[in-house]
PDB file of N, CA and C in Angstrom:
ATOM      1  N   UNK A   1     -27.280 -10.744 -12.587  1.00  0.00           N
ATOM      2  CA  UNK A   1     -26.374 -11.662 -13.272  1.00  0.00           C
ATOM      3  C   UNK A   1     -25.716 -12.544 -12.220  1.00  0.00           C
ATOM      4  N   UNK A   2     -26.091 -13.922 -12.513  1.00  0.00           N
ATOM      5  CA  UNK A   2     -25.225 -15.115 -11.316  1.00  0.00           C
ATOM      6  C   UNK A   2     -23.845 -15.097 -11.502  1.00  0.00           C
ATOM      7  N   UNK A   3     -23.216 -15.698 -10.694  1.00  0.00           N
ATOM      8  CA  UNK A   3     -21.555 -15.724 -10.637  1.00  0.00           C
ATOM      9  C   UNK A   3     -21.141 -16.697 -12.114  1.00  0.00           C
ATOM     10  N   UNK A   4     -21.971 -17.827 -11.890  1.00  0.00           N
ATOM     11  CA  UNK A   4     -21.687 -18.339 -13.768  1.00  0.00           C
ATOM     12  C   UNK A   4     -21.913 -17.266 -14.950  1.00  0.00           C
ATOM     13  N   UNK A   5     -22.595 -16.643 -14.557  1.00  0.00           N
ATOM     14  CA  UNK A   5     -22.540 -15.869 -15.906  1.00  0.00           C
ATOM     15  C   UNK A   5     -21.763 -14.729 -16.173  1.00  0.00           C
ATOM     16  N   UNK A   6     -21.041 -14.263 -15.020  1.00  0.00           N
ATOM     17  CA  UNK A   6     -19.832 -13.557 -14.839  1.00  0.00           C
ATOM     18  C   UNK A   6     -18.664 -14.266 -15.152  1.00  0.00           C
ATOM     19  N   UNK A   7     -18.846 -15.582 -14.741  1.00  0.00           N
ATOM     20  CA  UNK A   7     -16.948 -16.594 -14.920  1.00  0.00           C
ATOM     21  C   UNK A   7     -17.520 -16.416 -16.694  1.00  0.00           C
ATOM     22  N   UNK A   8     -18.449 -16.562 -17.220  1.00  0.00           N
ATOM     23  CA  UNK A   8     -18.527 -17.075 -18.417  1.00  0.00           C
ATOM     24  C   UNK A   8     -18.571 -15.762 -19.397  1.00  0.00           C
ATOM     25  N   UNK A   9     -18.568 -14.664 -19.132  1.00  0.00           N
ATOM     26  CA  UNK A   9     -18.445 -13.415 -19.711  1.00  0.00           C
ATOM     27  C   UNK A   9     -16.841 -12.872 -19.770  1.00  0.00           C
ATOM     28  N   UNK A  10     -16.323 -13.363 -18.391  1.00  0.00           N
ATOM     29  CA  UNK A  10     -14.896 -13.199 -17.810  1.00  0.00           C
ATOM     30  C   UNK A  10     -14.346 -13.634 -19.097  1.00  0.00           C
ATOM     31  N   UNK A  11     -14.531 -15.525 -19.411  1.00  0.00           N
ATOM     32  CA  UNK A  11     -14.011 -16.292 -20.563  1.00  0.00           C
ATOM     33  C   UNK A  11     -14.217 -15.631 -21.791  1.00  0.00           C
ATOM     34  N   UNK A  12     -14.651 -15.227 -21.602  1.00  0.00           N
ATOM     35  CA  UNK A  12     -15.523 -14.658 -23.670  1.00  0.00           C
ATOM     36  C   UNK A  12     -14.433 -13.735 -23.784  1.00  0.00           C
ATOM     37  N   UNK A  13     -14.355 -12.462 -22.759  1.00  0.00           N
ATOM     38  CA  UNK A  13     -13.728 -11.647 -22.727  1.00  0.00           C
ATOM     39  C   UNK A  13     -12.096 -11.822 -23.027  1.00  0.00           C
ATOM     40  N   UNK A  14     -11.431 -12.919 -22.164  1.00  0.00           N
ATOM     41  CA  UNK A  14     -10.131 -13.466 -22.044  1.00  0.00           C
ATOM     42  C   UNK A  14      -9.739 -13.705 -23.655  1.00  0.00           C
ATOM     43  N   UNK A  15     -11.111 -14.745 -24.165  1.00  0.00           N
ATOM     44  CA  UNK A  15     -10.755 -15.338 -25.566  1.00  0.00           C
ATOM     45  C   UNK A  15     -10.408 -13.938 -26.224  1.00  0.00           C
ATOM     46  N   UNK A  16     -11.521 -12.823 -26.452  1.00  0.00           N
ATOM     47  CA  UNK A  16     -11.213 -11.606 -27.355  1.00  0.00           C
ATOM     48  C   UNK A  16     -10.005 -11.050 -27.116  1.00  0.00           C
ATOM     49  N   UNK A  17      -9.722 -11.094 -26.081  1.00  0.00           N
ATOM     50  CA  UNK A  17      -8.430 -10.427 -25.885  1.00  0.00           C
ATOM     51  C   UNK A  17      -6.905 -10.977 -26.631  1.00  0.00           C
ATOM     52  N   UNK A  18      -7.351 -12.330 -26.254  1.00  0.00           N
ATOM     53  CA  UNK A  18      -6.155 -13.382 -27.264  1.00  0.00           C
ATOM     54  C   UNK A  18      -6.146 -13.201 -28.524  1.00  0.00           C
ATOM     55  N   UNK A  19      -7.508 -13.323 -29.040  1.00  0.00           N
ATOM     56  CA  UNK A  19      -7.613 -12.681 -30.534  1.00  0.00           C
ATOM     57  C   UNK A  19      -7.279 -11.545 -31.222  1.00  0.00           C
ATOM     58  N   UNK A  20      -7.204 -10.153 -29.970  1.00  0.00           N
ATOM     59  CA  UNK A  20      -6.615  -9.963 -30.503  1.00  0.00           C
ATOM     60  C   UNK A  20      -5.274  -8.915 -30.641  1.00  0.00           C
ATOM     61  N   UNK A  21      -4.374  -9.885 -29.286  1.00  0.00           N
ATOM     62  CA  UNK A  21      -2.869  -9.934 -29.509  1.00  0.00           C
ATOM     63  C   UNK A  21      -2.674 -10.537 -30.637  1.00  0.00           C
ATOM     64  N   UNK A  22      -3.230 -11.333 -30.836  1.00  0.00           N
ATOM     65  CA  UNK A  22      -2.622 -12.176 -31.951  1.00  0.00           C
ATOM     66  C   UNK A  22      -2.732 -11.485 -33.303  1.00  0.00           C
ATOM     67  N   UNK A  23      -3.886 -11.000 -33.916  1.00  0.00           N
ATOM     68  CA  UNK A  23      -4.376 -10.300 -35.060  1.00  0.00           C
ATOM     69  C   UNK A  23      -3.103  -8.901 -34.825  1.00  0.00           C
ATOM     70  N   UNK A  24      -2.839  -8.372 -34.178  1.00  0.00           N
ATOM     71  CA  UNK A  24      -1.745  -6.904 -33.714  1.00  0.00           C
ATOM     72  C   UNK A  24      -0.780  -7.524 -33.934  1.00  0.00           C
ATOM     73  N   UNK A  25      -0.068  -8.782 -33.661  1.00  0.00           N
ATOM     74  CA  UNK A  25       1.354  -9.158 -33.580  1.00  0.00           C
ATOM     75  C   UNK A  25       1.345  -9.371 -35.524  1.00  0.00           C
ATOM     76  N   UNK A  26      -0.029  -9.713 -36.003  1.00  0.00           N
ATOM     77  CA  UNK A  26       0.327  -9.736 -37.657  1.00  0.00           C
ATOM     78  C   UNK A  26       0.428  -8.173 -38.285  1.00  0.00           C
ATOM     79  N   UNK A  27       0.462  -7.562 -37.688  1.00  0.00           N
ATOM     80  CA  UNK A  27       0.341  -6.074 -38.129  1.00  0.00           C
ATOM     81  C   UNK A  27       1.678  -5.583 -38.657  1.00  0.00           C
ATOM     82  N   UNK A  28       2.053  -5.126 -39.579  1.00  0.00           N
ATOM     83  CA  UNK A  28       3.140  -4.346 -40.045  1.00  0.00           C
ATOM     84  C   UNK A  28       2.617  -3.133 -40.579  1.00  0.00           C
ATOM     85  N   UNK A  29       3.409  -2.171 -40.014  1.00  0.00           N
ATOM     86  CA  UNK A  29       3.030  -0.800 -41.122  1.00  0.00           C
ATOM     87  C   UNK A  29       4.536  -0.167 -41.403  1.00  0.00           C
ATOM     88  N   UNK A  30       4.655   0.723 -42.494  1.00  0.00           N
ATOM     89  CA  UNK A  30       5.925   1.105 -42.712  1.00  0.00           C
ATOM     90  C   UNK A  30       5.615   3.119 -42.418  1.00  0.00           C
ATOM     91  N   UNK A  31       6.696   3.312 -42.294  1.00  0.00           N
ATOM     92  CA  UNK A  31       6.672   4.891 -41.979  1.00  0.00           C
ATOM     93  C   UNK A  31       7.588   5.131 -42.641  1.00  0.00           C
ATOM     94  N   UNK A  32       7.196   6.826 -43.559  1.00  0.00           N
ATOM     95  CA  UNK A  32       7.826   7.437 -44.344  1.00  0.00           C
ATOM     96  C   UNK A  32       8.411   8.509 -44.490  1.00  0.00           C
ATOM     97  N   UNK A  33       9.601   9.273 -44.447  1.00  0.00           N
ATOM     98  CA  UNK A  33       9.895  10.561 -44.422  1.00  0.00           C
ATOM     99  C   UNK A  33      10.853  11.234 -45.380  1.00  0.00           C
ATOM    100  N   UNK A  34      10.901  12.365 -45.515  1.00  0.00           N
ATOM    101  CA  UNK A  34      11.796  12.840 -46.879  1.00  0.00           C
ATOM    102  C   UNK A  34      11.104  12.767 -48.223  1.00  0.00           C
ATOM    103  N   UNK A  35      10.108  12.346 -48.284  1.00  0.00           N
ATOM    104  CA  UNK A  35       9.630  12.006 -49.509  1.00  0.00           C
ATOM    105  C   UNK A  35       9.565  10.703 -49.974  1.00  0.00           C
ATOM    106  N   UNK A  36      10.069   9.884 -49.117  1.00  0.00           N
ATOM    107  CA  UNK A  36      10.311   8.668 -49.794  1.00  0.00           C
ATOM    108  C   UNK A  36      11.479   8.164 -49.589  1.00  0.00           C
ATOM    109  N   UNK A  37      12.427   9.325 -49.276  1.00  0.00           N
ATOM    110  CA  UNK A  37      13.861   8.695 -49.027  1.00  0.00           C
ATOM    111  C   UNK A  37      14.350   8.044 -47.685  1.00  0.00           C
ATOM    112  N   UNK A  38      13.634   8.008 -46.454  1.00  0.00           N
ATOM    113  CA  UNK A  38      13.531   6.865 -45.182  1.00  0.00           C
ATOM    114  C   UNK A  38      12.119   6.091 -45.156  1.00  0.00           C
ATOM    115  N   UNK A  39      12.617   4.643 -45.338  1.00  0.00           N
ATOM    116  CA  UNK A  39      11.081   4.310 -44.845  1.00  0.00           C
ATOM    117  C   UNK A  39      11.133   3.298 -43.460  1.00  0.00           C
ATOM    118  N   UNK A  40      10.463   2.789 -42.803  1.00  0.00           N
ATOM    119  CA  UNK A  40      10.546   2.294 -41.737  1.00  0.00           C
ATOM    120  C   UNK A  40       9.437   1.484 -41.581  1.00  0.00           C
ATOM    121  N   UNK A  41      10.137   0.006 -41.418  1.00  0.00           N
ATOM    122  CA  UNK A  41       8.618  -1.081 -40.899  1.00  0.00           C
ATOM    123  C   UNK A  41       8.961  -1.529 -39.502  1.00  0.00           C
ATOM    124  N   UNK A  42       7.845  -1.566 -39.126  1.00  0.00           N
ATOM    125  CA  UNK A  42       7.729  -1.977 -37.658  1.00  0.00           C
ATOM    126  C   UNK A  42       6.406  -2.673 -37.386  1.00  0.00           C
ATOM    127  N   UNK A  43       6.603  -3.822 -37.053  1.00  0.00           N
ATOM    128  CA  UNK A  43       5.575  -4.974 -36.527  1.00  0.00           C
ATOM    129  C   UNK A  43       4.404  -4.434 -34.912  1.00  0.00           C
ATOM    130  N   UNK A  44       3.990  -5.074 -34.843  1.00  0.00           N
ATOM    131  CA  UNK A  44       2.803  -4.941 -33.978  1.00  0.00           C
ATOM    132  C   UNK A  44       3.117  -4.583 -32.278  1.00  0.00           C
ATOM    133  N   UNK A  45       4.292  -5.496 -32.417  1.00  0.00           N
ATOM    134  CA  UNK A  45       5.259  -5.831 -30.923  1.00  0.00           C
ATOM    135  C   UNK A  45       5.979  -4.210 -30.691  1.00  0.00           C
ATOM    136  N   UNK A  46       6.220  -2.929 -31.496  1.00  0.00           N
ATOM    137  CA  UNK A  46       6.643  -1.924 -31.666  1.00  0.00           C
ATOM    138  C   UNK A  46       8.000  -2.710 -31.996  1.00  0.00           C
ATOM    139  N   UNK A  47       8.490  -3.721 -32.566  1.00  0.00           N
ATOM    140  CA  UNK A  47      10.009  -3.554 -33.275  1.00  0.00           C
ATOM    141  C   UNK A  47      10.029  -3.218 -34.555  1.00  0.00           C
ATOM    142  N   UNK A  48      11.310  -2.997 -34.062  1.00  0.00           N
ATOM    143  CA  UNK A  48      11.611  -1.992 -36.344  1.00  0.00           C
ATOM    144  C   UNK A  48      11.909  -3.372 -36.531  1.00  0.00           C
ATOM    145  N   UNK A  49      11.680  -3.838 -37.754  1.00  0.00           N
ATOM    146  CA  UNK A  49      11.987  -5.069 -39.307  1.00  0.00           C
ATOM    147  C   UNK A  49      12.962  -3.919 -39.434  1.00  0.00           C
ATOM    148  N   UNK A  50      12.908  -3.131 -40.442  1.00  0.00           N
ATOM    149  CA  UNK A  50      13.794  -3.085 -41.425  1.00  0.00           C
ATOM    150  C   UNK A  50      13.751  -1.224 -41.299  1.00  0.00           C
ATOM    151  N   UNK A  51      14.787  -0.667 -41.767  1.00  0.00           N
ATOM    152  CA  UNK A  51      15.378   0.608 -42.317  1.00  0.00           C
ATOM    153  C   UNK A  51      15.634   0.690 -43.228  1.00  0.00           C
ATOM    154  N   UNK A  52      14.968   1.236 -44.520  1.00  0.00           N
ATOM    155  CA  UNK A  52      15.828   1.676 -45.906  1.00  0.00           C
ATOM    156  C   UNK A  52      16.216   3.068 -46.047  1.00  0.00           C
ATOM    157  N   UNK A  53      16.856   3.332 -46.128  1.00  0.00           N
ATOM    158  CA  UNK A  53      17.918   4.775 -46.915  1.00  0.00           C
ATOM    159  C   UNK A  53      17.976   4.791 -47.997  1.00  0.00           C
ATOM    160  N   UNK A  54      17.459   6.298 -48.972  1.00  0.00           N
ATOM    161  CA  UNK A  54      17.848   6.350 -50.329  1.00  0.00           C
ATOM    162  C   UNK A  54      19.331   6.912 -50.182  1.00  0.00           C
ATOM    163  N   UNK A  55      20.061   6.285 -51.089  1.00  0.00           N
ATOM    164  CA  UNK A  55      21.641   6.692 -50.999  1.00  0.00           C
ATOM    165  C   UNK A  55      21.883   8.162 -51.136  1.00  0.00           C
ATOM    166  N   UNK A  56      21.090   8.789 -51.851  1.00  0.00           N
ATOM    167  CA  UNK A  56      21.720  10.211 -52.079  1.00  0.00           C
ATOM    168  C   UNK A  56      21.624  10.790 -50.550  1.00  0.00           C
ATOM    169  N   UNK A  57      20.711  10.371 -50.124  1.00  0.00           N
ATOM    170  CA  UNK A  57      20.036  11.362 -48.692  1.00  0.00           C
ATOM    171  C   UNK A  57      21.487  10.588 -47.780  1.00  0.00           C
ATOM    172  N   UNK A  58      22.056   9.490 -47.699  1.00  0.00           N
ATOM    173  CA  UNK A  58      23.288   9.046 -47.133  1.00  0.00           C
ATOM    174  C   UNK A  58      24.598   9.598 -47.291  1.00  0.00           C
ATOM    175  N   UNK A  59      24.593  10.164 -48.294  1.00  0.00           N
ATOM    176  CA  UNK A  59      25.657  10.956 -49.037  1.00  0.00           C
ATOM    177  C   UNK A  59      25.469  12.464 -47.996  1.00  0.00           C
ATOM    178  N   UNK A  60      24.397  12.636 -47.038  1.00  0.00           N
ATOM    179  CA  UNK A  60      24.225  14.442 -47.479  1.00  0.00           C
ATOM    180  C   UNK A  60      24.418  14.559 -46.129  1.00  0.00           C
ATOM    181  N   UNK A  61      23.651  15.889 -45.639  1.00  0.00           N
ATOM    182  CA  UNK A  61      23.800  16.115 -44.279  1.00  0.00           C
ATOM    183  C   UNK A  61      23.138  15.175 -43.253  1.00  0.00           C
ATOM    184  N   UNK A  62      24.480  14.651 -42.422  1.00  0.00           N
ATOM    185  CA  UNK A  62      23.925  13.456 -41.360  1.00  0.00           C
ATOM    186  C   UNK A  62      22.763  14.371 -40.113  1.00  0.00           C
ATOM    187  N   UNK A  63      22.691  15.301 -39.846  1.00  0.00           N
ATOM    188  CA  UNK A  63      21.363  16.171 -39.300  1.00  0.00           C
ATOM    189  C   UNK A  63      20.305  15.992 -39.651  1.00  0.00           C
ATOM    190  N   UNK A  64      20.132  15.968 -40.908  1.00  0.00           N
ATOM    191  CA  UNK A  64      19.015  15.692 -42.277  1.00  0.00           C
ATOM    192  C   UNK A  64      18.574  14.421 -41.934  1.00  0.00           C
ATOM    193  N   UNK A  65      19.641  13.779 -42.337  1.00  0.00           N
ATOM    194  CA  UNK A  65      18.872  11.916 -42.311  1.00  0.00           C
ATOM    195  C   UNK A  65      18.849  11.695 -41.117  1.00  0.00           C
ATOM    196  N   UNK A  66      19.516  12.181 -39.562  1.00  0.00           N
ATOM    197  CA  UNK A  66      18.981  11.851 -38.170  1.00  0.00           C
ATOM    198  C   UNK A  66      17.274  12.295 -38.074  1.00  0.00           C
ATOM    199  N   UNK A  67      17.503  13.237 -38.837  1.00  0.00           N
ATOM    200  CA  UNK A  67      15.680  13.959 -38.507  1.00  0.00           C
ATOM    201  C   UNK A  67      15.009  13.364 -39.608  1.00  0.00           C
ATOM    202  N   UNK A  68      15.134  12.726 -40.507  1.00  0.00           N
ATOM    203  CA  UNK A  68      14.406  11.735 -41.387  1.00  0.00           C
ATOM    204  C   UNK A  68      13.868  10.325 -40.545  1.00  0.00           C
ATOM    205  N   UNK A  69      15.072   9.873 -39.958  1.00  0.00           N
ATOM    206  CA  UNK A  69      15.109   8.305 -39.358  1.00  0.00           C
ATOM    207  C   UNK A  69      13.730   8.611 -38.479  1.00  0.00           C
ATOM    208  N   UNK A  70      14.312   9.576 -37.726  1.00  0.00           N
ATOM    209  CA  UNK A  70      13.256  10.165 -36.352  1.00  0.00           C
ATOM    210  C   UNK A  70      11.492  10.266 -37.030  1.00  0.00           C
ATOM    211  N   UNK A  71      11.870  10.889 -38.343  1.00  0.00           N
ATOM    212  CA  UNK A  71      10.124  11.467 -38.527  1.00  0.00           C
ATOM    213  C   UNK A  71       9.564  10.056 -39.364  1.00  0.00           C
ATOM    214  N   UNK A  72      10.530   9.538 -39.815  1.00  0.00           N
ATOM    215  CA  UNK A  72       9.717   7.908 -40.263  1.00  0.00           C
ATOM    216  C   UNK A  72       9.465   7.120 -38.894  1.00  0.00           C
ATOM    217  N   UNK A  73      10.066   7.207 -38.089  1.00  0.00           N
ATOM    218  CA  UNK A  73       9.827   6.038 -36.810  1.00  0.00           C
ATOM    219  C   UNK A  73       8.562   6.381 -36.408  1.00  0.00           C
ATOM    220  N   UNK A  74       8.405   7.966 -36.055  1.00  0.00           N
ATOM    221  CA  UNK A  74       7.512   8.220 -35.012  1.00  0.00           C
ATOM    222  C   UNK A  74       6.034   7.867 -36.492  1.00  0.00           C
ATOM    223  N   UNK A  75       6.132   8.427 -37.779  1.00  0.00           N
ATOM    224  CA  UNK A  75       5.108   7.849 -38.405  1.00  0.00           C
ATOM    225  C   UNK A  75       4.455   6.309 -38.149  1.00  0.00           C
ATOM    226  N   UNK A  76       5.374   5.464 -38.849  1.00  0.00           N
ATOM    227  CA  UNK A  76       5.076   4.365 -38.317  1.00  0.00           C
ATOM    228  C   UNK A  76       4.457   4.061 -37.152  1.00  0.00           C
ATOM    229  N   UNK A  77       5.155   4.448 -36.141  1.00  0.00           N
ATOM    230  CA  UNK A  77       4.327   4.614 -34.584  1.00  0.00           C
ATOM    231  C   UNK A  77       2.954   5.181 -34.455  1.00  0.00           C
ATOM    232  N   UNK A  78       2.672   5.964 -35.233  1.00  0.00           N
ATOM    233  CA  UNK A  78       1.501   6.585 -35.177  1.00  0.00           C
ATOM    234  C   UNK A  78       0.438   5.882 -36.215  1.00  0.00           C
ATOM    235  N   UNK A  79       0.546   5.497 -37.165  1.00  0.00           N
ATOM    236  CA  UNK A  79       0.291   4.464 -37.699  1.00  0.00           C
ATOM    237  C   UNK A  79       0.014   3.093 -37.437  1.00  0.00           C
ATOM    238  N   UNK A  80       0.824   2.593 -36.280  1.00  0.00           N
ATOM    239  CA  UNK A  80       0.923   1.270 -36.151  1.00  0.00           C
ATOM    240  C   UNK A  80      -0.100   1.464 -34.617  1.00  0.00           C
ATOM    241  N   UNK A  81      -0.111   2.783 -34.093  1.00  0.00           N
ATOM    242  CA  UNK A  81      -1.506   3.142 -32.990  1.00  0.00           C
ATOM    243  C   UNK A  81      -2.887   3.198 -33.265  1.00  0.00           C
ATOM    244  N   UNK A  82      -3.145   3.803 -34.426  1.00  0.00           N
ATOM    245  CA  UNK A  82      -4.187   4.092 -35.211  1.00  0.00           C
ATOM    246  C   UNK A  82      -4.374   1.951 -35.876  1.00  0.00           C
ATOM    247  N   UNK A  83      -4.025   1.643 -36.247  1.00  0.00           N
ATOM    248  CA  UNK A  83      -4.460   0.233 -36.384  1.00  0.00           C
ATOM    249  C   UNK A  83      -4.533  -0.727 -35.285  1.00  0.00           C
ATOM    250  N   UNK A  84      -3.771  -0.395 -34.606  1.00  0.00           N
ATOM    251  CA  UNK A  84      -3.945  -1.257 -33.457  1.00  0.00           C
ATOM    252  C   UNK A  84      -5.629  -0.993 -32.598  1.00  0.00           C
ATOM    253  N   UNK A  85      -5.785   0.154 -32.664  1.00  0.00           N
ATOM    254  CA  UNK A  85      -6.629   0.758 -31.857  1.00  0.00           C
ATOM    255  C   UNK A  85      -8.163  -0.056 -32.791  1.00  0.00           C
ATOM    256  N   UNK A  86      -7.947   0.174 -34.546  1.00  0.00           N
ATOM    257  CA  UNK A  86      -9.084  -0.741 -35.124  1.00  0.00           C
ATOM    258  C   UNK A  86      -9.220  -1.781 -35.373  1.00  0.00           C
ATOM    259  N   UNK A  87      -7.803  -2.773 -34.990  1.00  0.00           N
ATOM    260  CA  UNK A  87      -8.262  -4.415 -34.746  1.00  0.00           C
ATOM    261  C   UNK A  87      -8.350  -4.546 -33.331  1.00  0.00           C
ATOM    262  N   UNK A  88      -8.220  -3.712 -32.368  1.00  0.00           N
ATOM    263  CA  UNK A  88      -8.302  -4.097 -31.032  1.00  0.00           C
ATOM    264  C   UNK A  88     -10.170  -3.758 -30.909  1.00  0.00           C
ATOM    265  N   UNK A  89     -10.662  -2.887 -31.615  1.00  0.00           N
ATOM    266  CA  UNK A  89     -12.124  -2.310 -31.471  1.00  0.00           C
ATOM    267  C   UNK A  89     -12.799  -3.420 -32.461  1.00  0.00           C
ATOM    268  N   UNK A  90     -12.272  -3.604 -33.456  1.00  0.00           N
ATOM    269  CA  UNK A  90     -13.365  -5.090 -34.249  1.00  0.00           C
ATOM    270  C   UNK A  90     -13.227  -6.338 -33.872  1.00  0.00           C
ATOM    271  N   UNK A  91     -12.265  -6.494 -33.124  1.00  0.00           N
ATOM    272  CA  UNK A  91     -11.660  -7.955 -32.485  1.00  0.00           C
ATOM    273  C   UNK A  91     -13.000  -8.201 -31.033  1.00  0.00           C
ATOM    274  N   UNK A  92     -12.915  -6.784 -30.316  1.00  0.00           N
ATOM    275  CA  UNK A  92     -13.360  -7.082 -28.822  1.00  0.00           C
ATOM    276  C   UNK A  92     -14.928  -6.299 -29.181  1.00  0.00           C
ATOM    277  N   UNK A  93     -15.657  -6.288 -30.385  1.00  0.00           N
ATOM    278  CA  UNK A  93     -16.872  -6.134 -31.024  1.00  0.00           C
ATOM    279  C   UNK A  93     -17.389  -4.536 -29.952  1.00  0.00           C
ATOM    280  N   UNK A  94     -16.660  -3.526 -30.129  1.00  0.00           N
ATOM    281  CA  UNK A  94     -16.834  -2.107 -28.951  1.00  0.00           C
ATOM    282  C   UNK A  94     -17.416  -1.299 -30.203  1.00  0.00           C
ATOM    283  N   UNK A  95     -18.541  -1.089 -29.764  1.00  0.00           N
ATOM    284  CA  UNK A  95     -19.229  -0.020 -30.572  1.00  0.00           C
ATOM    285  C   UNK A  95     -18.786   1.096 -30.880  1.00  0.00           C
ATOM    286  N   UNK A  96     -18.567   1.442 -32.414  1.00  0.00           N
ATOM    287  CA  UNK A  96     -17.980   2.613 -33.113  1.00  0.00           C
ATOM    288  C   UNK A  96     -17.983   3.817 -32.055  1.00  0.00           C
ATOM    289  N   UNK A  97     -16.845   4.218 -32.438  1.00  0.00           N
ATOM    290  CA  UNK A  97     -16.072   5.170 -31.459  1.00  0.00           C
ATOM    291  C   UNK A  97     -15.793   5.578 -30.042  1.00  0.00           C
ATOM    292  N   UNK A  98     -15.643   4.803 -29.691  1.00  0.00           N
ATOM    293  CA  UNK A  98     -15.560   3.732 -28.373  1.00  0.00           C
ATOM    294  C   UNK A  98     -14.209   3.553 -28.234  1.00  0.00           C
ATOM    295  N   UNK A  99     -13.620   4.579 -27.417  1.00  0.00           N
ATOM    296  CA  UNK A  99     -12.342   4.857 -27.156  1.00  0.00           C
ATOM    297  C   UNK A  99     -11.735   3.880 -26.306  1.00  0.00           C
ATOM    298  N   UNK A 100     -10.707   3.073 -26.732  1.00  0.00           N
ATOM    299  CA  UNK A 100      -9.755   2.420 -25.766  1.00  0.00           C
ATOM    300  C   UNK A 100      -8.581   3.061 -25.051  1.00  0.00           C
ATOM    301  N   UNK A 101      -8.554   2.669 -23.442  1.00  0.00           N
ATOM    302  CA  UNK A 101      -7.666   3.163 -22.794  1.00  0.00           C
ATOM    303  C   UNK A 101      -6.341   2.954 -23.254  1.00  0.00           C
ATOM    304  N   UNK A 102      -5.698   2.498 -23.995  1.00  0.00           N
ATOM    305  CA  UNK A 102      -4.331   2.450 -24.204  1.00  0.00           C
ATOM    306  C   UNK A 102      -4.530   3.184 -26.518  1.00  0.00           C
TER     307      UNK A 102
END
């Protein structure tokens, strides 16, 4: 393989990669805990959007809803890894199950 066809594989590569930060930064997933009573969205960038609380669970033991907040975040997180990982693998065309380092 000549050095052009390395700068020009380099480029291909660069473009996929842009494609797809970009496709991840549209990503939202929400995470759920209690049943329903914390949910949690968080965008591609790992920031939380939004926190909802069902009121009764606000009313109750603040231990309870600290370990609710906690088990919706880390969902989401785990969630928002698991997708990232399959638009980062259909974006940069890596043959099924074809583990990415991050």
């Amino acid at each position: 393989m000549g050095m052009f066809d390395k700068m020009k594989e380099a480029k291909n590569m660069y473009s996929n990669i842009k494609k797809a930060q970009n496709e991840i930064n549209k990503i939202q997933v929400e995470g759920v805990s209690g049943a329903g009573a914390v949910k949690v969205v968080v965008k591609g960038n790992h920031q939380i959007v939004s926190i909802s609380i069902d009121e009764e669970v606000s009313k109750g033991n603040k231990k309870i809803l600290e370990d609710y907040i906690v088990a919706a975040c880390n969902d989401a997180m785990n969630k928002l890894e698991k997708e990232t990982k399959e638009k980062m693998g259909s974006v940069m065309n890596l043959p099924g199950g074809m583990k990415l380092p991050f």
